[in-house]
Protein backbone atom coordinates (compact mmCIF):
# COMPACT_ATOMS: atom_id res chain seq x y z
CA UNK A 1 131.08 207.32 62.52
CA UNK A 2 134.77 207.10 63.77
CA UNK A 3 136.51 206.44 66.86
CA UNK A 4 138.49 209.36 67.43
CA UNK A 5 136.43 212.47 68.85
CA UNK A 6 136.44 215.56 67.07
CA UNK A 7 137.37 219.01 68.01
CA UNK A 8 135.80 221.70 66.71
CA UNK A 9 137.24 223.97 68.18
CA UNK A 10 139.45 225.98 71.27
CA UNK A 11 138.36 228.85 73.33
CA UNK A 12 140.83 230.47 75.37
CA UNK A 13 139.52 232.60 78.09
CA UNK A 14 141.84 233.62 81.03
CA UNK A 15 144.48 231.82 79.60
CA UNK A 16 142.52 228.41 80.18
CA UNK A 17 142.05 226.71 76.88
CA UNK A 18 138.72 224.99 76.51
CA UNK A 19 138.03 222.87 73.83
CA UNK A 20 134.90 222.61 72.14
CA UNK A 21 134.76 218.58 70.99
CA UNK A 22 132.31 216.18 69.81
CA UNK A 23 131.07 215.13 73.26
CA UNK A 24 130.26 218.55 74.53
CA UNK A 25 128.59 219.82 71.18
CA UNK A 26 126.52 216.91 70.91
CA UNK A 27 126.16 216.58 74.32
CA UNK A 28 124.38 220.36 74.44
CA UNK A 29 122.14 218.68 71.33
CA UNK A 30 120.95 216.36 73.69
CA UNK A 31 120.51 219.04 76.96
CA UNK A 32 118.20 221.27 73.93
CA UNK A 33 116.17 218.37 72.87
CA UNK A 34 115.21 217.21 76.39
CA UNK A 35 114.90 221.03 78.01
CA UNK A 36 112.38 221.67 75.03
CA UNK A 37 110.60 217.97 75.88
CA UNK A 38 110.12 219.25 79.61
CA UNK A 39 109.08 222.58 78.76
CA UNK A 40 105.98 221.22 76.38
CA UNK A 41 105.11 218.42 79.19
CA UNK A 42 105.16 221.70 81.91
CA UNK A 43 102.93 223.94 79.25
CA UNK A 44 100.16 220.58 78.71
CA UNK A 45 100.29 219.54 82.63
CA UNK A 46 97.73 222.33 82.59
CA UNK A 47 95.50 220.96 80.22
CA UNK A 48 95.77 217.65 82.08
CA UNK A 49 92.69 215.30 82.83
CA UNK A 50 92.16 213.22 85.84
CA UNK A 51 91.41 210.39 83.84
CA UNK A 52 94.73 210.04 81.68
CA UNK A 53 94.45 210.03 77.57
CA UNK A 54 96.55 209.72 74.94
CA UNK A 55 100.29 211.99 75.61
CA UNK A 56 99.38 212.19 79.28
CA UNK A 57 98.98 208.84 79.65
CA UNK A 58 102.43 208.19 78.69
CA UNK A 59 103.81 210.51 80.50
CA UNK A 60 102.31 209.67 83.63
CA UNK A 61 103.14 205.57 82.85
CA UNK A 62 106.77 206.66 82.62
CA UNK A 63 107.04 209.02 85.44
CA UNK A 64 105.34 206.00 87.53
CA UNK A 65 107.36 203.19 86.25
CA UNK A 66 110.07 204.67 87.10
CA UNK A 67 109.43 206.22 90.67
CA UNK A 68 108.18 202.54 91.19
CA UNK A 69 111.24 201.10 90.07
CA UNK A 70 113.93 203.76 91.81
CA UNK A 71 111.61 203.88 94.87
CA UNK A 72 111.53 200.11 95.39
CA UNK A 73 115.28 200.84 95.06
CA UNK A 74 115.85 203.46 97.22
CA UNK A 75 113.40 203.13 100.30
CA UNK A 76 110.61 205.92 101.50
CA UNK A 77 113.59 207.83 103.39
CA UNK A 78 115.87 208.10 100.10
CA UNK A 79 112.69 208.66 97.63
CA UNK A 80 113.40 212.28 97.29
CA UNK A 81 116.28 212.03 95.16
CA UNK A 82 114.77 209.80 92.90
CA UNK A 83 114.17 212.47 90.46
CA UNK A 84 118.14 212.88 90.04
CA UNK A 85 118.25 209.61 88.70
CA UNK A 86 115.36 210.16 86.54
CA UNK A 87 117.34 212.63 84.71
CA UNK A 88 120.92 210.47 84.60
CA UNK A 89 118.33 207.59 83.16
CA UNK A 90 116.55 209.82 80.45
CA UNK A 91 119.98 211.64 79.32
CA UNK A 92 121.75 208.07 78.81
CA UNK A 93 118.68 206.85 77.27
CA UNK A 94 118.30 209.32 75.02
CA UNK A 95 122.04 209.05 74.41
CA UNK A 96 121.69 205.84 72.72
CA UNK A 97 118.97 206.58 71.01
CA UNK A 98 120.30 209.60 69.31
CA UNK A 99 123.30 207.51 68.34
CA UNK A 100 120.52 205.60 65.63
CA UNK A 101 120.61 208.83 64.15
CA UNK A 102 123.88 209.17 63.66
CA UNK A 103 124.65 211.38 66.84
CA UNK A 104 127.90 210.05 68.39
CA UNK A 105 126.96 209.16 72.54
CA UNK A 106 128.50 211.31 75.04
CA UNK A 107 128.47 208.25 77.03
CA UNK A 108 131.06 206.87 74.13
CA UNK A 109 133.75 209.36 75.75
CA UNK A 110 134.95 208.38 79.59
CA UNK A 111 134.68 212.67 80.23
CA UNK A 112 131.00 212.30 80.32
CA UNK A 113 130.52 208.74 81.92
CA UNK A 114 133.36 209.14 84.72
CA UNK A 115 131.57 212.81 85.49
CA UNK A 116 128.15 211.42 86.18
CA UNK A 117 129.77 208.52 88.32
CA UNK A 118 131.51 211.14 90.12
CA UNK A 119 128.54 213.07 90.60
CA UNK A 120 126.71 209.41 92.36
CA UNK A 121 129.63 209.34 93.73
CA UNK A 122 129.57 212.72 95.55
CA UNK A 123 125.98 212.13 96.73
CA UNK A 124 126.05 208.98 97.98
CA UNK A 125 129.25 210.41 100.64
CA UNK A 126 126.39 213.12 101.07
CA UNK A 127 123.86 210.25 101.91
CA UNK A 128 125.84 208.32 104.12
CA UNK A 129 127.00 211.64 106.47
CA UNK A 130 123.36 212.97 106.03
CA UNK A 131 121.31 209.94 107.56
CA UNK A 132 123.75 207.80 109.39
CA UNK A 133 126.54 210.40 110.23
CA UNK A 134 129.68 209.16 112.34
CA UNK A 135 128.10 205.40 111.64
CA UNK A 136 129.24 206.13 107.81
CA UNK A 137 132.34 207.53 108.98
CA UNK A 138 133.26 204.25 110.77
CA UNK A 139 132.32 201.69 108.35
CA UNK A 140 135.62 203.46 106.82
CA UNK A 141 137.49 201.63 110.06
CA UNK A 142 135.57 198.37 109.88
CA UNK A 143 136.98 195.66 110.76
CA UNK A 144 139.91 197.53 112.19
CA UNK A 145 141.48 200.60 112.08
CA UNK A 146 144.35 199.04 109.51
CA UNK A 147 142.03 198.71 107.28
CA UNK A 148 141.32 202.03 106.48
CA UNK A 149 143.44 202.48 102.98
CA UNK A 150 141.74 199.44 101.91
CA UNK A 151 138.34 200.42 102.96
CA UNK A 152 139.20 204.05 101.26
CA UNK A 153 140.63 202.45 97.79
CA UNK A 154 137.07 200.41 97.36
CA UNK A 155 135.04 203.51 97.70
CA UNK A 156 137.07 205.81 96.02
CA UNK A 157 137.38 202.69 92.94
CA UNK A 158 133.55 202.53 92.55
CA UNK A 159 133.13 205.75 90.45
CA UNK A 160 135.69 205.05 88.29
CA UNK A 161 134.51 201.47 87.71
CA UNK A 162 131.09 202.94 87.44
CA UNK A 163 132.11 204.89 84.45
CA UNK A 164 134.26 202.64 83.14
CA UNK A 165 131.39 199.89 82.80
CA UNK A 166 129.55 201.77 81.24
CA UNK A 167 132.02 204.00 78.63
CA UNK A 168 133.56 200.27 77.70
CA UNK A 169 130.41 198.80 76.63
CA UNK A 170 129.10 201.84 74.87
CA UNK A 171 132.33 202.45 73.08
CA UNK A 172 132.66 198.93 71.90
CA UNK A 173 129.05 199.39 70.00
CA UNK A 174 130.61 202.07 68.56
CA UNK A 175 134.11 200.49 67.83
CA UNK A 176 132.17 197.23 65.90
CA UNK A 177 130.25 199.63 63.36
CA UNK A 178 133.03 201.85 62.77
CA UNK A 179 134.86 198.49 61.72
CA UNK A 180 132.00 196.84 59.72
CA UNK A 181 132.01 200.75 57.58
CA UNK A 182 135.24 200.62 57.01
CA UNK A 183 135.48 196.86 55.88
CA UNK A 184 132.59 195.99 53.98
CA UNK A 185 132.01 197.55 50.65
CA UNK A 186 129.03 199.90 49.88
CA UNK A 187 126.16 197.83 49.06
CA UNK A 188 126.62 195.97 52.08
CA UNK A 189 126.46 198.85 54.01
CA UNK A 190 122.56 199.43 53.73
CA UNK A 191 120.13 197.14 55.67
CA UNK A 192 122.37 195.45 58.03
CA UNK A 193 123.77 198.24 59.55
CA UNK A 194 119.96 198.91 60.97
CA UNK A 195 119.93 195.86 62.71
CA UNK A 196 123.24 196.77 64.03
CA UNK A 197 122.22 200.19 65.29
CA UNK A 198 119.02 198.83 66.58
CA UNK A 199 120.77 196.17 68.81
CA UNK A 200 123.84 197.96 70.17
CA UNK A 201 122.19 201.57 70.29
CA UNK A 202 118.41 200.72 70.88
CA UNK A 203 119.05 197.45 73.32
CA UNK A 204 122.28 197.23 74.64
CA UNK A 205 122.11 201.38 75.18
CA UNK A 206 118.83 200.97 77.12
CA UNK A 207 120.26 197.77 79.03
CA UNK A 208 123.99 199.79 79.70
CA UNK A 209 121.16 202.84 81.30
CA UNK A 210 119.71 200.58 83.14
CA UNK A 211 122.66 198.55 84.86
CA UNK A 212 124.49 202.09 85.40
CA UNK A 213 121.68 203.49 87.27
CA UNK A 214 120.65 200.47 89.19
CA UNK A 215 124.15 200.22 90.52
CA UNK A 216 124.01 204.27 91.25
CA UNK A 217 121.23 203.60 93.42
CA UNK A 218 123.03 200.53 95.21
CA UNK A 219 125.59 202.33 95.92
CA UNK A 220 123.48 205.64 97.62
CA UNK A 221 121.36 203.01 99.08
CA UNK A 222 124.18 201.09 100.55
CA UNK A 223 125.80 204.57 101.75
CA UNK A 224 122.45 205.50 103.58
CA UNK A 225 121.30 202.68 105.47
């Protein structure tokens, strides 16, 4: 594991380079694994009982722990786009979990973090015009009309401290094992390492998920009502 990304390689198509790193390749790993993982759940929801057993069970436990938690969230008029946020949660999630295996996080480059702020970023404006309309529009003016550029520079500043947050504390994981590889010597370097991975890749991933999409949901939340 090292801190620099990797490029594997440049494809130039209309004159527009594109380059093929780290981030995107592994990134497309992680799209694979959990396409595959919703294509088996949609093949067994036939097969699926009223009374929940077994791989149903947990399926259904997370699917309602989290509609729980992002409905609670959200409010009954914002519920419907809870499932958007199921996916940012499961992709981040299964970021850090990957990384366990070796798999550097997407979320450890600012490209991938800043884009899914963005993306929160674009649907809360969408929320705010949607259910309050010109109301949104003047909170822009609130207190006074002078305060406009302010009121402008702290909405446009929460994606990129969104992604920020978040690309800080999952590169730093990654910054404090690439420095205990490269200073301890090789027989140190099995055991401990496991503890390492399991507390800034297992917890602190799951806890960085869970902060970046409860502040997502603040902010659409915030936009909308």
């Amino acid at each position: 594991m090292g801190l620099n990304i990797e490029n594997y390689g440049v494809l130039n198509i209309g004159g527009v380079e594109i380059w093929i790193t780290e981030t995107i390749v592994n990134t497309w790993i992680i799209m694979i694994l959990l396409t595959i993982l919703a294509l088996f759940v949609r093949f067994k929801l036939n097969s699926f009982k009223k009374v929940p057993r077994g791989f149903q069970n947990i399926i259904e436990i997370v699917v309602e722990m989290f509609e729980n938690f992002a409905g609670g969230m959200l409010g009954v008029n914002l519920s419907y786009i809870s499932p958007w946020f199921f996916m940012i949660f499961v992709f981040l999630l299964t970021s850090a979990l990957l990384s366990v295996f070796g798999l550097r996080a997407p979320t450890a480059d600012w490209a991938t973090t800043f884009a899914f702020a963005l993306a929160t970023f674009v649907l809360m404006i969408g929320m705010g015009f949607k259910h309050r309309k010109g109301d949104y529009l003047k909170t822009f003016f609130e207190p006074h009309f002078i305060f406009f550029p302010l009121n402008l520079i702290g909405e446009l500043a929460k994606p990129v401290s969104l992604s920020f947050r978040l690309f800080g504390n999952m590169l730093s994981g990654t910054i404090i094992l690439t420095l205990y590889y490269s200073l301890t010597p090789l027989f140190v370097q099995f055991g401990i390492p496991s503890l390492l991975h399991a507390f800034f890749d297992v917890v602190f991933g799951a806890l960085q998920t869970y902060i970046f999409v409860i502040i997502s949901l603040m902010y659409v939340k915030g936009a909308a009502e």
